[in-house]
Protein backbone atom coordinates (compact mmCIF):
# COMPACT_ATOMS: atom_id res chain seq x y z
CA UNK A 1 332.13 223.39 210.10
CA UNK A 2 330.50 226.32 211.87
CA UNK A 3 328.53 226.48 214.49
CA UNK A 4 326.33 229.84 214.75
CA UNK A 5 324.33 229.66 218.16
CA UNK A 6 321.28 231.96 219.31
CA UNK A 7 320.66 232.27 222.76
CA UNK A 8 317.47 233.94 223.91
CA UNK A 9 317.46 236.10 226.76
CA UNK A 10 315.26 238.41 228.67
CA UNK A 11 315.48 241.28 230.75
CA UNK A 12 313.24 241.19 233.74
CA UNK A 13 312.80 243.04 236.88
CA UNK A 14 314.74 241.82 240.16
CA UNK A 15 312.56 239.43 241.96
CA UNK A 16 313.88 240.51 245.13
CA UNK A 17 312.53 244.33 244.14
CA UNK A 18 308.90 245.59 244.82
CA UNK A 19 307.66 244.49 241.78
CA UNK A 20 304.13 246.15 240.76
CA UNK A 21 301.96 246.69 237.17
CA UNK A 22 301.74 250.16 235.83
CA UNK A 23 298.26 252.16 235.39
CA UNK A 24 297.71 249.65 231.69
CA UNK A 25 298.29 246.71 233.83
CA UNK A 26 302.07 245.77 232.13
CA UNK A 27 304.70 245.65 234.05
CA UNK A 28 305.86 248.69 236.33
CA UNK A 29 309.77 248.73 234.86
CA UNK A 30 310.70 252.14 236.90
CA UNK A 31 309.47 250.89 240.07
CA UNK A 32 312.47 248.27 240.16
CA UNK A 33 315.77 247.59 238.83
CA UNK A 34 316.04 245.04 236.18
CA UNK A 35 318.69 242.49 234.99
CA UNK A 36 319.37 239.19 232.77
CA UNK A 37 316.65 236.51 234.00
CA UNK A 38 318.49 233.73 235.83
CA UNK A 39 317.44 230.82 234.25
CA UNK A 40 318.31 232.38 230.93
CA UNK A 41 321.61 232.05 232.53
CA UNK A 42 321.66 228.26 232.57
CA UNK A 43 320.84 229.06 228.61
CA UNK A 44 324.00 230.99 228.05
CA UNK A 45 326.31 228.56 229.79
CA UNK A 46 324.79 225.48 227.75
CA UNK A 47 325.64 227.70 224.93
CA UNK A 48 329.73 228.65 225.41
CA UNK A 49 330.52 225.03 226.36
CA UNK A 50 329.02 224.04 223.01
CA UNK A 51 330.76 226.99 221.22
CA UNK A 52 333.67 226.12 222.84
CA UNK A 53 333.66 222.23 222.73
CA UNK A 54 333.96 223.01 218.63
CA UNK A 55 336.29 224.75 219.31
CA UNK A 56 338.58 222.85 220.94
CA UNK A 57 337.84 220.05 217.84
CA UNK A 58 338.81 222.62 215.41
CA UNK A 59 335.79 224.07 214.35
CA UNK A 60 334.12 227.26 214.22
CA UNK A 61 331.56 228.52 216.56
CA UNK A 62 329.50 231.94 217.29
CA UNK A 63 327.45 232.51 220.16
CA UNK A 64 324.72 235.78 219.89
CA UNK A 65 322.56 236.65 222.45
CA UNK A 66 319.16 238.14 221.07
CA UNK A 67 316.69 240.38 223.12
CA UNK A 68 313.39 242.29 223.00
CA UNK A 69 312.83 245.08 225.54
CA UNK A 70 313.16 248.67 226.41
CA UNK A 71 316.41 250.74 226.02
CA UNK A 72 317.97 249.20 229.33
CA UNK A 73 317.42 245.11 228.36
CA UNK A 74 320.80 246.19 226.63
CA UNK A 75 322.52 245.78 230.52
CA UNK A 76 320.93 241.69 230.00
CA UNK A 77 322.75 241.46 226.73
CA UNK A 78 325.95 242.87 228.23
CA UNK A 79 325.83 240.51 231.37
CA UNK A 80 325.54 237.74 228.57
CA UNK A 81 328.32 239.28 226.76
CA UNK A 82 330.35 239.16 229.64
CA UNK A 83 330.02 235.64 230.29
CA UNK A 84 331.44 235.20 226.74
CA UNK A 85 329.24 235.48 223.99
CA UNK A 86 330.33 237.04 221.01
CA UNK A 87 327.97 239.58 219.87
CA UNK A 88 324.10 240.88 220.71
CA UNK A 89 321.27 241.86 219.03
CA UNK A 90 318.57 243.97 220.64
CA UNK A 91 314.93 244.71 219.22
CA UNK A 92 313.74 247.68 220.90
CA UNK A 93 310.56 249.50 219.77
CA UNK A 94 307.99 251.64 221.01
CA UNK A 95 305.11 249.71 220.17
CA UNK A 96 306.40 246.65 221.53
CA UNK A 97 304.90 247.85 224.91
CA UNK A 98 302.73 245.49 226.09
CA UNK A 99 303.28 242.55 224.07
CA UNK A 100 302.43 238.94 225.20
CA UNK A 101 304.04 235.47 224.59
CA UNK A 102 302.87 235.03 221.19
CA UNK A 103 304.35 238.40 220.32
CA UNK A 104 307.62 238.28 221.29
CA UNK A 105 307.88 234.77 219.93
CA UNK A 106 307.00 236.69 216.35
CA UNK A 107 309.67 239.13 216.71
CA UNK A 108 312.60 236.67 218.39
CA UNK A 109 312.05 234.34 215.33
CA UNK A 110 312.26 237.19 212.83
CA UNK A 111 315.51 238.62 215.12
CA UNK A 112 316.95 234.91 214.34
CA UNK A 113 315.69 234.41 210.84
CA UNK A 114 317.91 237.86 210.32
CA UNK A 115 320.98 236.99 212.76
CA UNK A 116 321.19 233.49 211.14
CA UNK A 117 321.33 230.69 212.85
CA UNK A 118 322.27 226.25 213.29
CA UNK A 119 320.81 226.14 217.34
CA UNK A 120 318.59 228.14 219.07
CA UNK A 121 319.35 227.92 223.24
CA UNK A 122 316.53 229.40 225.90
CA UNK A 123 315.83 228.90 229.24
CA UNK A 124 313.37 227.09 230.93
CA UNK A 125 310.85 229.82 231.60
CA UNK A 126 311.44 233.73 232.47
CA UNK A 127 311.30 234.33 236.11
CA UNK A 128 308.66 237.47 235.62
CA UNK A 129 306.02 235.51 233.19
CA UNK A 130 306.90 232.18 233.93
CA UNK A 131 304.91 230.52 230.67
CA UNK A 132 307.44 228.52 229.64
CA UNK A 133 306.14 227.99 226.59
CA UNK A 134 308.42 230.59 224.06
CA UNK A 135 310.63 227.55 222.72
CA UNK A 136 307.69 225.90 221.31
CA UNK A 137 306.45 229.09 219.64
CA UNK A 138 309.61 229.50 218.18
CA UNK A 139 310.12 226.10 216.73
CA UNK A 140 306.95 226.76 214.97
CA UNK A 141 307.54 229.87 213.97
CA UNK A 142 310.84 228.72 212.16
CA UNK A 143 309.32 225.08 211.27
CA UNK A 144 312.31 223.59 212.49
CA UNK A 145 312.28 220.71 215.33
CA UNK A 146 312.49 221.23 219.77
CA UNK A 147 313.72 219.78 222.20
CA UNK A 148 313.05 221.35 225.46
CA UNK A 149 313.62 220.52 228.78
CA UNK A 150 317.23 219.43 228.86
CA UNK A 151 318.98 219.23 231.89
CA UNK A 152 321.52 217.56 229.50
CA UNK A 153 322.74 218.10 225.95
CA UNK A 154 325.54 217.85 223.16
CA UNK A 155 326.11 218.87 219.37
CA UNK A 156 327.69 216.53 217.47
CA UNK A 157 326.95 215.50 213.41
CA UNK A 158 324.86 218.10 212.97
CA UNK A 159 322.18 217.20 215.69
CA UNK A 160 321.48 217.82 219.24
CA UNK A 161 321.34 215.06 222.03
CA UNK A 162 319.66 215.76 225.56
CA UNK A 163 318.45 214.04 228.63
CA UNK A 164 314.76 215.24 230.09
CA UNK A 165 314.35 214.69 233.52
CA UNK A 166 310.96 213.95 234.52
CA UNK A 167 309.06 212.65 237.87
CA UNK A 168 309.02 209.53 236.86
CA UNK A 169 310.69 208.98 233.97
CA UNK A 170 313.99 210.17 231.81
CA UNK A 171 314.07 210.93 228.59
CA UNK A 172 316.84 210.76 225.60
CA UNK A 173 316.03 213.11 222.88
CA UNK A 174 317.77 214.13 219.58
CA UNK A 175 317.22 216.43 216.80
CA UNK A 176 318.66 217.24 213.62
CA UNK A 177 319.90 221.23 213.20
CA UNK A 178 318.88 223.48 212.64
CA UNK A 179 316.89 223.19 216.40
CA UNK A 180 315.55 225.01 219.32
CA UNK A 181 316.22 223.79 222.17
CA UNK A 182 315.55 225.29 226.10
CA UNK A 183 317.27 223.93 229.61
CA UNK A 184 316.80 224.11 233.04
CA UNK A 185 318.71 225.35 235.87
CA UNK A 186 319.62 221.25 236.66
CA UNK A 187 322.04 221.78 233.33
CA UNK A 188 325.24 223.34 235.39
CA UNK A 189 325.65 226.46 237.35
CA UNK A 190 326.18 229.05 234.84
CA UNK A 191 329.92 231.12 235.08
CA UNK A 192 330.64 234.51 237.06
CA UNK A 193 331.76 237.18 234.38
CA UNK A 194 335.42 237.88 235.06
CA UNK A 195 336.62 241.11 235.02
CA UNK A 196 338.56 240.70 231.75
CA UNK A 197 335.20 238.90 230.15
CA UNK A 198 333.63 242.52 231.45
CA UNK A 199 335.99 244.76 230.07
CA UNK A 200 335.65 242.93 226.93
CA UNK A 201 331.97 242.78 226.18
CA UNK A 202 332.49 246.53 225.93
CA UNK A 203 333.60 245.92 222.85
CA UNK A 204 331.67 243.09 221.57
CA UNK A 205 329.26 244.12 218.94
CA UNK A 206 325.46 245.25 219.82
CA UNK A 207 322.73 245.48 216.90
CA UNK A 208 319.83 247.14 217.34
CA UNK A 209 316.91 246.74 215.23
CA UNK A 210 313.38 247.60 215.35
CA UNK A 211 309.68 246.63 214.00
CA UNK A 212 310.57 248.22 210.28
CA UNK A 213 313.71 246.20 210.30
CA UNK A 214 312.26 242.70 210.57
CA UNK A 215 308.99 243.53 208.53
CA UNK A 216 306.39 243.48 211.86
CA UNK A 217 303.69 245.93 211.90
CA UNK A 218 302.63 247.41 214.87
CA UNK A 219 299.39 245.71 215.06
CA UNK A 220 300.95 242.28 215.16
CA UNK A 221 302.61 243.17 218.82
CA UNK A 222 302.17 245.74 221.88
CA UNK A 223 298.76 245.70 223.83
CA UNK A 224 296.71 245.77 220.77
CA UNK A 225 298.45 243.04 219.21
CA UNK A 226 298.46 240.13 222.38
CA UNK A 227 296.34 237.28 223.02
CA UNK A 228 296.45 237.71 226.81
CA UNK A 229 295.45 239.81 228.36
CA UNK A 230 295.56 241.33 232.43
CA UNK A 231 291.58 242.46 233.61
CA UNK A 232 292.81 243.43 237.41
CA UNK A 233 295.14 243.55 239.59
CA UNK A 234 294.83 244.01 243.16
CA UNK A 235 298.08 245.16 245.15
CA UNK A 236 299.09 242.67 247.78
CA UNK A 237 298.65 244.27 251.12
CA UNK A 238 301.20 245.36 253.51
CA UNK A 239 302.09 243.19 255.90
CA UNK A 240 301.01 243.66 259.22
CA UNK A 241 303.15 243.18 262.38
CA UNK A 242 302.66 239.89 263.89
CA UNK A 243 302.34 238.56 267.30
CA UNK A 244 305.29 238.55 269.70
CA UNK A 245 305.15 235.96 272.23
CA UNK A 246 307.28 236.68 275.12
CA UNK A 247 308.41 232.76 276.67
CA UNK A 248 307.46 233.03 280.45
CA UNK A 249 307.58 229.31 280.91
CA UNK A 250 304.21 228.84 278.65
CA UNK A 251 305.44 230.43 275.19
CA UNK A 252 305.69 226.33 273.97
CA UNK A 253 302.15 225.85 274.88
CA UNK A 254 301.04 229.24 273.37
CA UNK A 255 303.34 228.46 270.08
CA UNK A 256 301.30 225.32 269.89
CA UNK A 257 297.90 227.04 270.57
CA UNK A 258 298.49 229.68 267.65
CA UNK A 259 299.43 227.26 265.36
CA UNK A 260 296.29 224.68 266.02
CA UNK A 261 293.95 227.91 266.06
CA UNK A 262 295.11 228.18 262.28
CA UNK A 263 295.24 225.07 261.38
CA UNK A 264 298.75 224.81 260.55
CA UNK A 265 299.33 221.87 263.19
């Protein structure tokens, strides 16, 4: 048996960056560095201990990492790479600028439909939208079943097993391949790339494809083509240099005053 394993990835700007929108209200990408989103991470990981679980019963497993973005998402598929997936595929298209949720889930399920595929492995959310909600779109996109959530999982006669941790309640779900599944960072700390793993996913394969390649027309994706939309945007202000209380015996009492002046004691 074979085991051929999408994971879905996304390259987003650093968090810890001044992230800011661009004149058309998308994101500003040259006003930070980007990289692979962490929780897609968590995604990755779930994905090589599968992979390599089969393999160590004797069976065959592939793990691809699939991305849509600009030229330099391709440093998010070779951080994946790294880790130990086995080969990439990038969409990357000018008139993909812009697109929302519901048009990236279009042109990831196309990507897969093309790469081929028995499990399909996201993350939780992406740490620049934050939606959440791509897994679903791409179970219906490629009418197959979800199960999303998992801080817990296994592949085993041809179906998936998880556990979903909730507030007040856990969950024990299964579904029969081919399946999308996502995880969240509770599912195990995701590995550091070693330097062999680094030198190697130099070589690993990269595909690029574009719009014309999967059948999407323009109109289907970019600005023109999402169902969200941004109206405004209003830059957060700098911040301002605070108070500096200087303890001459009273700073307690003056701590205490500040705080019950704003209501925060």
């Amino acid at each position: 048996m074979s085991l051929r394993i999408v994971v879905c990835v996304k390259y987003v700007p650093d968090a810890t960056g001044d992230r800011r929108f661009a004149d058309d209200l998308t994101t500003d990408r040259e006003a930070v560095d980007g990289l692979l989103s962490e929780l897609d991470e968590y995604a990755v990981e779930q994905a090589l201990r599968i992979a390599e679980g089969q393999r160590q019963s004797g069976d065959e497993a592939e793990v691809t990492v699939v991305t849509v973005g600009p030229e330099d998402a391709t440093d998010a598929l070779r951080k994946a790479l790294s880790m130990g997936a086995d080969k990439a595929v990038h969409v990357e298209d000018d008139d993909l600028h812009g697109t929302d949720v519901m048009g990236t889930s279009l042109v990831l399920a196309k990507a897969i439909e093309h790469t081929g595929y028995d499990l399909v492995v996201c993350g939780m959310a992406s740490t620049d939208g934050g939606m959440g909600v791509l897994p679903a779109l791409l179970a219906e996109r490629l009418a197959v079943p979800q199960a999303t959530l998992l801080s817990e999982l296994s592949v085993a006669e041809g179906k998936v097993t998880g556990r979903r941790d909730g507030d007040a309640a856990t969950e024990r779900l299964q579904a029969e391949l081919p399946a999308v599944i996502s995880v969240t960072d509770q599912s195990g700390e995701a590995r550091y790339p070693s330097f062999k793993g680094i030198m190697a996913a130099k070589k690993k394969p990269v595909e690029t494809l574009d719009l014309e390649d999967l059948g999407i027309e323009a109109e289907e994706v970019g600005l023109d083509g999402a169902w969200t939309v941004v109206e405004s945007a209003t830059e957060r202000p700098a911040r301002t240099k605070g108070e500096i209380v200087t303890d001459d015996g009273e700073g307690g009492k003056r701590l205490a005053t500040f705080l019950a002046e704003r209501k925060f004691v």
